[in-house]
Protein backbone atom coordinates (compact mmCIF):
# COMPACT_ATOMS: atom_id res chain seq x y z
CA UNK A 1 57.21 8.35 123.28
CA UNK A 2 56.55 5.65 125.60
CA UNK A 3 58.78 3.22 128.14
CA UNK A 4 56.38 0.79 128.82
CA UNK A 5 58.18 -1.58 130.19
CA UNK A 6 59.59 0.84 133.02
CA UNK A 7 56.32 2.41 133.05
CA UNK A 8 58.08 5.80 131.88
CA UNK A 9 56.15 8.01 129.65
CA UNK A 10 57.10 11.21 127.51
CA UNK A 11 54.72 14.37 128.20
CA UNK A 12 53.44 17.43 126.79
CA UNK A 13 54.43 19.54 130.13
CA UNK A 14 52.40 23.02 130.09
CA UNK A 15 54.00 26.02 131.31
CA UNK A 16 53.03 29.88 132.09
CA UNK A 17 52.89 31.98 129.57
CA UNK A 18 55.86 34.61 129.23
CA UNK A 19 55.54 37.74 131.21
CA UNK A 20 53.77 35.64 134.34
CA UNK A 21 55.50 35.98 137.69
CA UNK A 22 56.63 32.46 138.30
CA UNK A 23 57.27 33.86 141.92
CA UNK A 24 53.29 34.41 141.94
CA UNK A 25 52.66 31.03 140.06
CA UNK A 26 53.90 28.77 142.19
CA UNK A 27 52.54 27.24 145.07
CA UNK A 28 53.48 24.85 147.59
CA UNK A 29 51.97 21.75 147.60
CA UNK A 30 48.29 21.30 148.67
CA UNK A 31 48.78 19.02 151.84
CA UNK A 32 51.17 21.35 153.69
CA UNK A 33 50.38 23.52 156.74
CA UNK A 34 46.92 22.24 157.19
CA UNK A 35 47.03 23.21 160.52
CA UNK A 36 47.65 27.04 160.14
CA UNK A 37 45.01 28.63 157.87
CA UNK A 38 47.65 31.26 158.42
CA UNK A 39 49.99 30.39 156.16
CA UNK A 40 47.47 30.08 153.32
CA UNK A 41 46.03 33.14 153.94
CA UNK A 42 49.71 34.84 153.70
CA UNK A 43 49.79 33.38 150.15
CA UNK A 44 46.66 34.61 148.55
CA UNK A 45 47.23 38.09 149.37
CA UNK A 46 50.91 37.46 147.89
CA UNK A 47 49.07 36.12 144.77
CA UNK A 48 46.96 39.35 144.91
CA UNK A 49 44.76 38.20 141.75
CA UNK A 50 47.89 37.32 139.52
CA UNK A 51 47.77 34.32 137.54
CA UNK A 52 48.97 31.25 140.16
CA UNK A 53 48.73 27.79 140.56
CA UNK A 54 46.75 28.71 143.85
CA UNK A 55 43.08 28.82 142.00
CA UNK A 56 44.10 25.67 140.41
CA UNK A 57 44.52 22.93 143.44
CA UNK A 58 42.28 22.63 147.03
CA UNK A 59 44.37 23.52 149.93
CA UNK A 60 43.50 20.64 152.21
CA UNK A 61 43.74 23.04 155.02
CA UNK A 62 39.67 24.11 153.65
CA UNK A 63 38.64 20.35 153.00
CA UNK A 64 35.99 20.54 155.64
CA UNK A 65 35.05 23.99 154.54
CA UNK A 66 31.06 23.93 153.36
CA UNK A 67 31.69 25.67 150.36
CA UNK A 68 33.74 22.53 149.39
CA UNK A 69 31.58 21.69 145.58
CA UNK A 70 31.76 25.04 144.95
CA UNK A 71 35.42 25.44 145.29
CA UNK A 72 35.89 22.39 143.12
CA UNK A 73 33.70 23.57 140.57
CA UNK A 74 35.67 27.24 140.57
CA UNK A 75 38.83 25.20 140.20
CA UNK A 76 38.17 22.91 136.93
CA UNK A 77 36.68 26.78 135.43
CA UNK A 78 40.08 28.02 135.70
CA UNK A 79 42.14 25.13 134.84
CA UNK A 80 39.59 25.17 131.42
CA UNK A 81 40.35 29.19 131.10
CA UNK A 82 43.85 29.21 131.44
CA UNK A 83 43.92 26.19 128.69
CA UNK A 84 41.43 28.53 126.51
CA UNK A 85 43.06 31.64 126.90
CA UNK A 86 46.68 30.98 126.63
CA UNK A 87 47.80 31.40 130.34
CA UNK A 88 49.34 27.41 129.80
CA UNK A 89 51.55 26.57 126.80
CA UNK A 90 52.05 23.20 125.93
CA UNK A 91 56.02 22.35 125.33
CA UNK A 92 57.40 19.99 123.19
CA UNK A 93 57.22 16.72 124.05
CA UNK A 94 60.11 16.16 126.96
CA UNK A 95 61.06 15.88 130.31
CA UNK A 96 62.39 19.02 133.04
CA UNK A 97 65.48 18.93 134.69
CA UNK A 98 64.97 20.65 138.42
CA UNK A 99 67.16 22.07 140.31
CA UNK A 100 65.87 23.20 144.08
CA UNK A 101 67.74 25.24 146.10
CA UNK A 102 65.85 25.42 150.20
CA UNK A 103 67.17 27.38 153.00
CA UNK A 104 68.54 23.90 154.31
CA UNK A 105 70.49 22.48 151.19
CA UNK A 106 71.76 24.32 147.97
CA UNK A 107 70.47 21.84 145.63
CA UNK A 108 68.36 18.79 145.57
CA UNK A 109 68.10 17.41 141.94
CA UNK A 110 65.22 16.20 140.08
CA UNK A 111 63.53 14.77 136.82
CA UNK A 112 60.08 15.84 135.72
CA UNK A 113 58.33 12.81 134.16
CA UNK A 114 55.08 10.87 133.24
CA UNK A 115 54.34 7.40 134.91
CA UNK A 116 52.37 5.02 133.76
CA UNK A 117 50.09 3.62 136.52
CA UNK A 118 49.42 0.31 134.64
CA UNK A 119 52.68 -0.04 136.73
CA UNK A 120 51.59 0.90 139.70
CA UNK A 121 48.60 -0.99 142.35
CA UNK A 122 48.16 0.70 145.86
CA UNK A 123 46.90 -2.48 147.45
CA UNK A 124 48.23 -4.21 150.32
CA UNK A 125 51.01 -6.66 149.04
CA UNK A 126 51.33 -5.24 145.46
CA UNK A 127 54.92 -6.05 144.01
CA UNK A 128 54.44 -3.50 140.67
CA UNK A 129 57.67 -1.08 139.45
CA UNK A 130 55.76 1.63 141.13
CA UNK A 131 54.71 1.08 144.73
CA UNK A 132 53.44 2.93 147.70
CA UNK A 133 55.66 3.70 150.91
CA UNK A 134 52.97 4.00 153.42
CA UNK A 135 49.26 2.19 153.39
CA UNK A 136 46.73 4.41 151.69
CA UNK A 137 43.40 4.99 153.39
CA UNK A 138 40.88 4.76 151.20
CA UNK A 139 38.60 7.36 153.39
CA UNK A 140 41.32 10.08 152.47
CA UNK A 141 40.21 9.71 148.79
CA UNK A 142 36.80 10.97 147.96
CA UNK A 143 37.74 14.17 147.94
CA UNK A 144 40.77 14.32 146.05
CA UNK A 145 38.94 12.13 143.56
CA UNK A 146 36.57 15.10 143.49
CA UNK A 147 38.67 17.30 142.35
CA UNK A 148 40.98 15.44 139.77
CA UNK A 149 37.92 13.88 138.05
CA UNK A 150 36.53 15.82 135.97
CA UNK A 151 39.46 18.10 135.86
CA UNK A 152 41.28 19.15 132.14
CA UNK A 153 44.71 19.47 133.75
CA UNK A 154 47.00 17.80 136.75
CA UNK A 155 49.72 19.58 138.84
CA UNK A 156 52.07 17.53 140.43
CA UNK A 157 53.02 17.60 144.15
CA UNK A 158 54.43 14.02 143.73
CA UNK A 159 57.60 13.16 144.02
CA UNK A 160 59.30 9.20 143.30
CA UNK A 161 62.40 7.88 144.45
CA UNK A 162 64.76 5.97 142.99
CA UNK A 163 67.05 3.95 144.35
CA UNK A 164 70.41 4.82 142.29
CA UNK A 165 73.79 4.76 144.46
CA UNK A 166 75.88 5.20 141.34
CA UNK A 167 74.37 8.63 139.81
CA UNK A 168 73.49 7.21 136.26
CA UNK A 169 70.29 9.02 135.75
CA UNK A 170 69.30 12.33 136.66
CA UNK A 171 72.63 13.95 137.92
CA UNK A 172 74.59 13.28 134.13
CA UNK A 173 72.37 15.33 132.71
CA UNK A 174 73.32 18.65 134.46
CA UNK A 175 76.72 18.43 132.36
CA UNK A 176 74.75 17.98 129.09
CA UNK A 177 74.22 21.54 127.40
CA UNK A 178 70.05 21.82 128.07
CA UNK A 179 68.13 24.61 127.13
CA UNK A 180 66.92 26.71 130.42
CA UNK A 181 63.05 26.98 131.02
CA UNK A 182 62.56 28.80 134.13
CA UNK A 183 64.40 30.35 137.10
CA UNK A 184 62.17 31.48 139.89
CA UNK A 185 62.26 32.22 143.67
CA UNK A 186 59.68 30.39 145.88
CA UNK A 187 57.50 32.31 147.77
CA UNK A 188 57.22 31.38 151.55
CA UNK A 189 60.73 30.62 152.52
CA UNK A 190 60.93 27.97 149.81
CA UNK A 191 63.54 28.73 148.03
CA UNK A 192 64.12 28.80 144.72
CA UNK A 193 63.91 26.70 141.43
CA UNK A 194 65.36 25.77 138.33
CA UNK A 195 64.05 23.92 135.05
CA UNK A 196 65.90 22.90 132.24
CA UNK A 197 64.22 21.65 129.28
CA UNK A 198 64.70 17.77 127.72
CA UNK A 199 63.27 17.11 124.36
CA UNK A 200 66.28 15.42 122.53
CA UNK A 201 65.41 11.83 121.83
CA UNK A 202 68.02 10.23 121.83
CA UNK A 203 68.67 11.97 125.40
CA UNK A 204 65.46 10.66 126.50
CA UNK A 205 66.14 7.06 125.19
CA UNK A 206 69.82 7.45 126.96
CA UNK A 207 67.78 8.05 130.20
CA UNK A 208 65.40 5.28 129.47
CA UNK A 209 67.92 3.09 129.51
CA UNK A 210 69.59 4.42 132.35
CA UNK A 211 66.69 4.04 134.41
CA UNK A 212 65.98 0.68 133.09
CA UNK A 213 69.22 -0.70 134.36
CA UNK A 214 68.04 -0.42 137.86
CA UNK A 215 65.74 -3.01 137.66
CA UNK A 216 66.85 -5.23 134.48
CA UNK A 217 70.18 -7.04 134.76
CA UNK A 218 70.60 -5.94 130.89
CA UNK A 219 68.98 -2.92 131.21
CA UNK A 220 65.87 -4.40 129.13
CA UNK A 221 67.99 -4.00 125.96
CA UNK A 222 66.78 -7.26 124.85
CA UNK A 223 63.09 -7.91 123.90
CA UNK A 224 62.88 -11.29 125.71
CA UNK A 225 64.38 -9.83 128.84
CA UNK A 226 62.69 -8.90 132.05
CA UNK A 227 62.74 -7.14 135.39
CA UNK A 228 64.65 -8.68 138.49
CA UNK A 229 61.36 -10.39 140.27
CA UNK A 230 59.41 -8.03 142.45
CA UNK A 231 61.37 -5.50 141.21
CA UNK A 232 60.86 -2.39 142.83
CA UNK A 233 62.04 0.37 140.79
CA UNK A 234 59.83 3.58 141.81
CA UNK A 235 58.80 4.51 145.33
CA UNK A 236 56.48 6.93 146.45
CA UNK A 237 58.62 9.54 148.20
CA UNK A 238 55.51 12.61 148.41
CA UNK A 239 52.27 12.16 147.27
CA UNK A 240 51.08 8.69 147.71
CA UNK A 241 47.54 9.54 148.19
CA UNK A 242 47.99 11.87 145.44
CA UNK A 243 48.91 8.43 142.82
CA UNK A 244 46.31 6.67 144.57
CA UNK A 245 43.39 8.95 143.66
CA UNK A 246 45.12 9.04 139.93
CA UNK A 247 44.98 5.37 139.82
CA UNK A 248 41.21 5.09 140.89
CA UNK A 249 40.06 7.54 138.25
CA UNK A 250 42.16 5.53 135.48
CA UNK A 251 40.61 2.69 136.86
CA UNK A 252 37.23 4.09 136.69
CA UNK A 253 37.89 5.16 132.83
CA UNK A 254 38.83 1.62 131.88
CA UNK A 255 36.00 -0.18 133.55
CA UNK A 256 33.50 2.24 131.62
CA UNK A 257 35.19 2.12 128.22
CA UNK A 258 33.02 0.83 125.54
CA UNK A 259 36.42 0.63 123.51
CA UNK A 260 39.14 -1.12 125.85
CA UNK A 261 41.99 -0.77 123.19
CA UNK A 262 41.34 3.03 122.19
CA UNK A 263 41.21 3.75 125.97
CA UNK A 264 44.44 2.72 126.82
CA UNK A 265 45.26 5.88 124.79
CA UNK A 266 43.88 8.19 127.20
CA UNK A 267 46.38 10.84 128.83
CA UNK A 268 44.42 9.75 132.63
CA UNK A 269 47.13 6.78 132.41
CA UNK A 270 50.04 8.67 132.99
CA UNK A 271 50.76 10.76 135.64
CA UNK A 272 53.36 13.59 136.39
CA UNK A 273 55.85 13.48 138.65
CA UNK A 274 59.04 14.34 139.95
CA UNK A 275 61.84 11.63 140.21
CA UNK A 276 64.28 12.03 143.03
CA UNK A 277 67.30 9.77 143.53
CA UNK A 278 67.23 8.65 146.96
CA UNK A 279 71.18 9.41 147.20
CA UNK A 280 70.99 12.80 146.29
CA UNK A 281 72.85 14.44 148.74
CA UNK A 282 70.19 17.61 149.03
CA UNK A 283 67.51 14.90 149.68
CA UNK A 284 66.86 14.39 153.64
CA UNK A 285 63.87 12.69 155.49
CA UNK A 286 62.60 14.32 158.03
CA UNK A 287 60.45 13.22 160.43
CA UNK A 288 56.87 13.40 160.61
CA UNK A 289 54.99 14.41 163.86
CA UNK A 290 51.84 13.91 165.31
CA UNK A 291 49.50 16.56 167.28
CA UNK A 292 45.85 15.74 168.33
CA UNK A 293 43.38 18.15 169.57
CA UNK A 294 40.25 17.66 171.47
CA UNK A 295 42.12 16.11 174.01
CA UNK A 296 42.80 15.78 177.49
CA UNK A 297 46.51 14.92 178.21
CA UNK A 298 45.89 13.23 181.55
CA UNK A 299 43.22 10.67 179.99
CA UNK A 300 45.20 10.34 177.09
CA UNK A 301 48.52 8.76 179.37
CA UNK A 302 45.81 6.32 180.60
CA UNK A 303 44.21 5.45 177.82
CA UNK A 304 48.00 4.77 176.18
CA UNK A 305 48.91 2.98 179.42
CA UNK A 306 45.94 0.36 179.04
CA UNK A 307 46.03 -0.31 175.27
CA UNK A 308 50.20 -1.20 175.54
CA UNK A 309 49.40 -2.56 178.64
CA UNK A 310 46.88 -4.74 177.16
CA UNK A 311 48.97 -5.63 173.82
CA UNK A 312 51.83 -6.91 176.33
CA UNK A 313 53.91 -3.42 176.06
CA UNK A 314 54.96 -1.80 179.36
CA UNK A 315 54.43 1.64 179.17
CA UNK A 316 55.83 4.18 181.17
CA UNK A 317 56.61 8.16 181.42
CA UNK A 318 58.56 10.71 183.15
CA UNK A 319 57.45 14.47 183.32
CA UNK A 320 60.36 17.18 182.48
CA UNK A 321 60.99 20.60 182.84
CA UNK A 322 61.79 21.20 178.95
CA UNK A 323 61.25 19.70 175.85
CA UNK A 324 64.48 19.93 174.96
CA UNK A 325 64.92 17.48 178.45
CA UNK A 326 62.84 15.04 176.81
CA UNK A 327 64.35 15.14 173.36
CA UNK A 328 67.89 14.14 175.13
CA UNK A 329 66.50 11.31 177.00
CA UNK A 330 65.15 10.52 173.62
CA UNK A 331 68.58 10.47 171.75
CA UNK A 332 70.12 8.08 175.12
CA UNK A 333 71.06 4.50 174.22
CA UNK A 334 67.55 2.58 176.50
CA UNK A 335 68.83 -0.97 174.52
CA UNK A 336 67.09 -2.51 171.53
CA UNK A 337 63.81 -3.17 172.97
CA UNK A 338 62.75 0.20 173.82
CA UNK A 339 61.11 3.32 172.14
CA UNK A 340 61.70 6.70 173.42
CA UNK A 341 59.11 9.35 172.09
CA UNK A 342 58.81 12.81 173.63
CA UNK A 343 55.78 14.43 174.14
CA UNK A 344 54.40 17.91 175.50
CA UNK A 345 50.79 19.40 176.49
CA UNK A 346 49.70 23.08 177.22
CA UNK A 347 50.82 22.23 181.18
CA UNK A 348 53.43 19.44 180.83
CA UNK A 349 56.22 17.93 178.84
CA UNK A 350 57.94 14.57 178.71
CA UNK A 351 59.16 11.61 177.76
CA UNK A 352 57.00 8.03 176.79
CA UNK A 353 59.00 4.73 177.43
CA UNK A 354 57.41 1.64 175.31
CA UNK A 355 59.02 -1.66 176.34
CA UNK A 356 58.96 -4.65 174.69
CA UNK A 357 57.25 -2.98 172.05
CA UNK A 358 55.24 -4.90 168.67
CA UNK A 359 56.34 -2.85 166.17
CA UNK A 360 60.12 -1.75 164.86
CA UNK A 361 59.57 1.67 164.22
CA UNK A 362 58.44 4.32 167.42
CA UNK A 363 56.33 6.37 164.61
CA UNK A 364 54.21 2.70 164.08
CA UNK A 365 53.78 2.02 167.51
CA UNK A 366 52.39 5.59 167.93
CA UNK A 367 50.23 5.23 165.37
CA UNK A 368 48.48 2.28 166.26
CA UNK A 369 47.47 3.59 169.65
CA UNK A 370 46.45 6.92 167.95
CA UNK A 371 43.91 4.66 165.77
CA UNK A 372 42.06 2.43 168.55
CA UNK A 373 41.93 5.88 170.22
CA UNK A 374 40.83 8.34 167.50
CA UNK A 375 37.92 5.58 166.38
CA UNK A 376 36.83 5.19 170.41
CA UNK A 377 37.01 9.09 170.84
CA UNK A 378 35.33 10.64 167.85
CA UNK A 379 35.80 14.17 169.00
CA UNK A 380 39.58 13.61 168.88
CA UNK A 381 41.48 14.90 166.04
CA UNK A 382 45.02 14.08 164.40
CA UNK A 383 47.31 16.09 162.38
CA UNK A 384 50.83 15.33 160.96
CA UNK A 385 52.63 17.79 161.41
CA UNK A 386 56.20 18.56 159.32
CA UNK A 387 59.00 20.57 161.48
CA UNK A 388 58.97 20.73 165.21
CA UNK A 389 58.63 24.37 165.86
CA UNK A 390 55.23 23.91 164.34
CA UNK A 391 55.10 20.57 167.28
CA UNK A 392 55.59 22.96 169.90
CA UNK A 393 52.97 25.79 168.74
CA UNK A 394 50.44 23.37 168.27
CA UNK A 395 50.88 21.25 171.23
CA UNK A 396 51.06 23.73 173.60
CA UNK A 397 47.05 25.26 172.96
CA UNK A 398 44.60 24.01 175.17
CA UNK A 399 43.18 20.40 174.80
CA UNK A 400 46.56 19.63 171.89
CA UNK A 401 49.09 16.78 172.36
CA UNK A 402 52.11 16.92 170.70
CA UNK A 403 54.71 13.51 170.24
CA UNK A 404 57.94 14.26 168.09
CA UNK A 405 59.15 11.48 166.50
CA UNK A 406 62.68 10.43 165.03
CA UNK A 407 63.01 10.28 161.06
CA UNK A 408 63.52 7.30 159.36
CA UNK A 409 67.24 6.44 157.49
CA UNK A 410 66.67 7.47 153.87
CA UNK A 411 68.95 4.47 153.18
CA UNK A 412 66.35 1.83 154.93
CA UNK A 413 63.53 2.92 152.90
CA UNK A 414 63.74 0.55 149.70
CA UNK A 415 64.95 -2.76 151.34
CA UNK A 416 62.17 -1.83 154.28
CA UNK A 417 59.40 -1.54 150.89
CA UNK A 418 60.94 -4.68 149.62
CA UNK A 419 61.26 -6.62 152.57
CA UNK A 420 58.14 -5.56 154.61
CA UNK A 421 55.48 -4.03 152.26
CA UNK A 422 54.40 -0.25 152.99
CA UNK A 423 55.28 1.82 155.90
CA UNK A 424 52.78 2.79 158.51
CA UNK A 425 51.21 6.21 157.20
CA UNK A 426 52.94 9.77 157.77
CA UNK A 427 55.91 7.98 158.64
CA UNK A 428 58.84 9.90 156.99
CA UNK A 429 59.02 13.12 155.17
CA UNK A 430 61.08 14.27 152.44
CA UNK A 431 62.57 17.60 153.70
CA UNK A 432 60.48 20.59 156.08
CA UNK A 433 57.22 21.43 155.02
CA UNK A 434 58.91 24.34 153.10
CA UNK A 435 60.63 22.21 150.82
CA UNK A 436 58.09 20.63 149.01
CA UNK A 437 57.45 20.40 145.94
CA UNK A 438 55.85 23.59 144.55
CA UNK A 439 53.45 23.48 141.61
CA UNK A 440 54.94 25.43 138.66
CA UNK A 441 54.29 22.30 135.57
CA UNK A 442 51.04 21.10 134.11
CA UNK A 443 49.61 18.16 132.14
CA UNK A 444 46.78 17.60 130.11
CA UNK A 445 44.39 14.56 131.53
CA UNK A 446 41.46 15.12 129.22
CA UNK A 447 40.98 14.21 125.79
């Protein structure tokens, strides 16, 4: 079944086999903790050899590892053994209802789906139903592209808002009598998650047209009708690089199609996701931080004081005795035309003042310092870094600079799409690192 004109697609979901620890199966997504080998190391001996969505993705914490084809190639093996040996088992065709429940909220609804990404164009200025939050950098793709393209399966770490004040679609369906499909705990802190199955179709149509009247003033019940212009009806909550490398290899399969009709066909269009409505009240953004290594602290103040300087932005800082210091002069009225972001060092601590800054948001004027400076110092390094406790850790080792910043209003985030195009990159996350999305469903992607 397919929604084309919302770019909403019915999939064949795979699942785990009976008798597999779910617990063991899933695994967080791929992006997280990419600082701290640690963590990943904590989870393969907690997989222990079982059967887990950990020998199925690339924990981006071993990108630059030299062994990188070989892991890639070891990956698409198992995704084609657990298809051949029964480890996946294709459902009927259908959506999930998901329930999470983190340490930090007792439930934060969701809607496992397929997207079409004929609806969906990562470029600068694109106006399609799907659209990216933050500008994708092509360099960040390669290697994902690696991995997805010759791959049988997809697991989904992406998750898409949508922008639904009144509750129509996803939470109605918790009162409808579905059929459970799994009920795990999350390793790792996460939690723990629910999945109900969807395969009714008249439920599905009911939530086709429920999702439809978010962006068509008749809910596209009529065949003429179409979408409120520049309608923007999915955002790109986690993942965005994630579509993007989707959307390339699609791209790639149409361009080399000898048939172009048959091809449109192909299970690469879709993609699975999670849908999230942005007013779900166990959905928060957090912010997302920067720490750079390689570094020295003292240069780096200069260096930030002559590139504001020179862009007409006064810069100036004052030292504290705790972070917790700077994080209050942080949260202090300093009027509208000045950004407060804390930073610390191994040695030092403080607080940056930006005046008369370029940019609306603190985490974009940040970021366009950390650019000029990262491509003039090629020995300096960047992560982005979810929850501050992981900040302070990092920061405080010898040549790292840590800068907390604040977290974007959940409520800003589809007028700011609309009005402004995408968000400066790493700008806002959806929850701690710990409550992302964990892989548990599969997909099909090859013929």
């Amino acid at each position: 079944m397919n929604f084309e004109n919302i770019g909403l697609h019915v999939p064949i979901i795979l699942l785990p086999k009976q008798g597999i620890d779910l617990g063991k199966w899933a695994v967080i997504a791929c992006d997280q903790y990419t600082s701290q080998p640690e963590y990943w190391e904590k989870v393969e001996q907690r997989v222990d050899g079982h059967p887990s969505t950990l020998s199925l993705i690339y924990p981006e914490v071993y990108l630059e590892s030299a062994d990188q084809e070989q892991r890639i190639r070891t990956i698409q093996e198992t995704m084609r053994q657990f298809l051949a040996d029964g480890t996946l088992v294709p459902q009927k065709p259908g959506f999930i209802l998901v329930d999470r429940q983190t340490s930090r909220t007792p439930s934060r609804k969701g809607l496992v789906v397929a997207l079409d990404l004929e609806h969906y164009d990562f470029r600068e200025g694109s106006k399609t139903l799907i659209r990216a939050t933050e500008g994708t950098i092509i360099e960040r793709l390669p290697p994902r592209v690696k991995v997805r393209e010759n791959a049988p399966i997809e697991l989904p770490h992406i998750m898409v808002l949508i922008d639904d004040p009144d509750k129509t679609v996803i939470e109605p369906l918790f009162a409808k009598p579905l059929e459970p499909i799994y009920d795990t705990p999350l390793m790792m802190d996460g939690g723990r998650v629910k999945g109900y199955s969807i395969t009714d179709e008249g439920l599905i149509a009911e939530i086709a047209r429920a999702i439809a009247r978010l962006a068509w003033p008749d809910g596209g019940q009529k065949k003429e009708s179409a979408p409120t212009p520049d309608a923007l009806l999915f955002a790109l909550g986690d993942g965005n690089h994630s579509l993007a490398t989707a959307k390339v290899i699609w791209e790639r399969l149409k361009a080399g199609a000898e048939d172009k009709q048959a091809i449109m066909d192909h299970p690469a269009r879709y993609v699975l996701v999670e849908l999230v409505n942005l007013h779900d009240e166990g959905l928060e953004f957090e912010a997302i931080h920067r720490v750079v290594f390689n570094a020295d602290g003292e240069r780096m103040l200069g260096g930030m004081q002559q590139f504001f300087g020179e862009a007409g932005t006064g810069l100036s800082y004052q030292t504290c005795s705790t972070l917790d210091e700077a994080k209050a002069i942080a949260g202090e009225q300093h009027g509208a035309r000045t950004q407060v972001i804390p930073f610390l060092t191994k040695n030092q601590c403080g607080a940056l003042f930006l005046e008369r800054p370029i940019f609306s948001l603190e985490v974009a004027s940040l970021q366009a310092f950390l650019d000029d400076y990262l491509k003039m110092n090629p020995a300096v390094e960047i992560d982005y870094i979810h929850g501050e406790s992981a900040v302070i850790e990092l920061g405080k080792r010898s040549g790292a600079m840590g800068f907390l910043l604040p977290a974007l209003s959940k409520f800003q985030l589809f007028k700011s799409i609309e009005l402004d195009g995408a968000l400066p990159r790493k700008t806002f996350s959806m929850g701690e690192a710990d409550e992302k999305r964990f892989y548990l469903e599969c997909r099909r992607i090859s013929r």
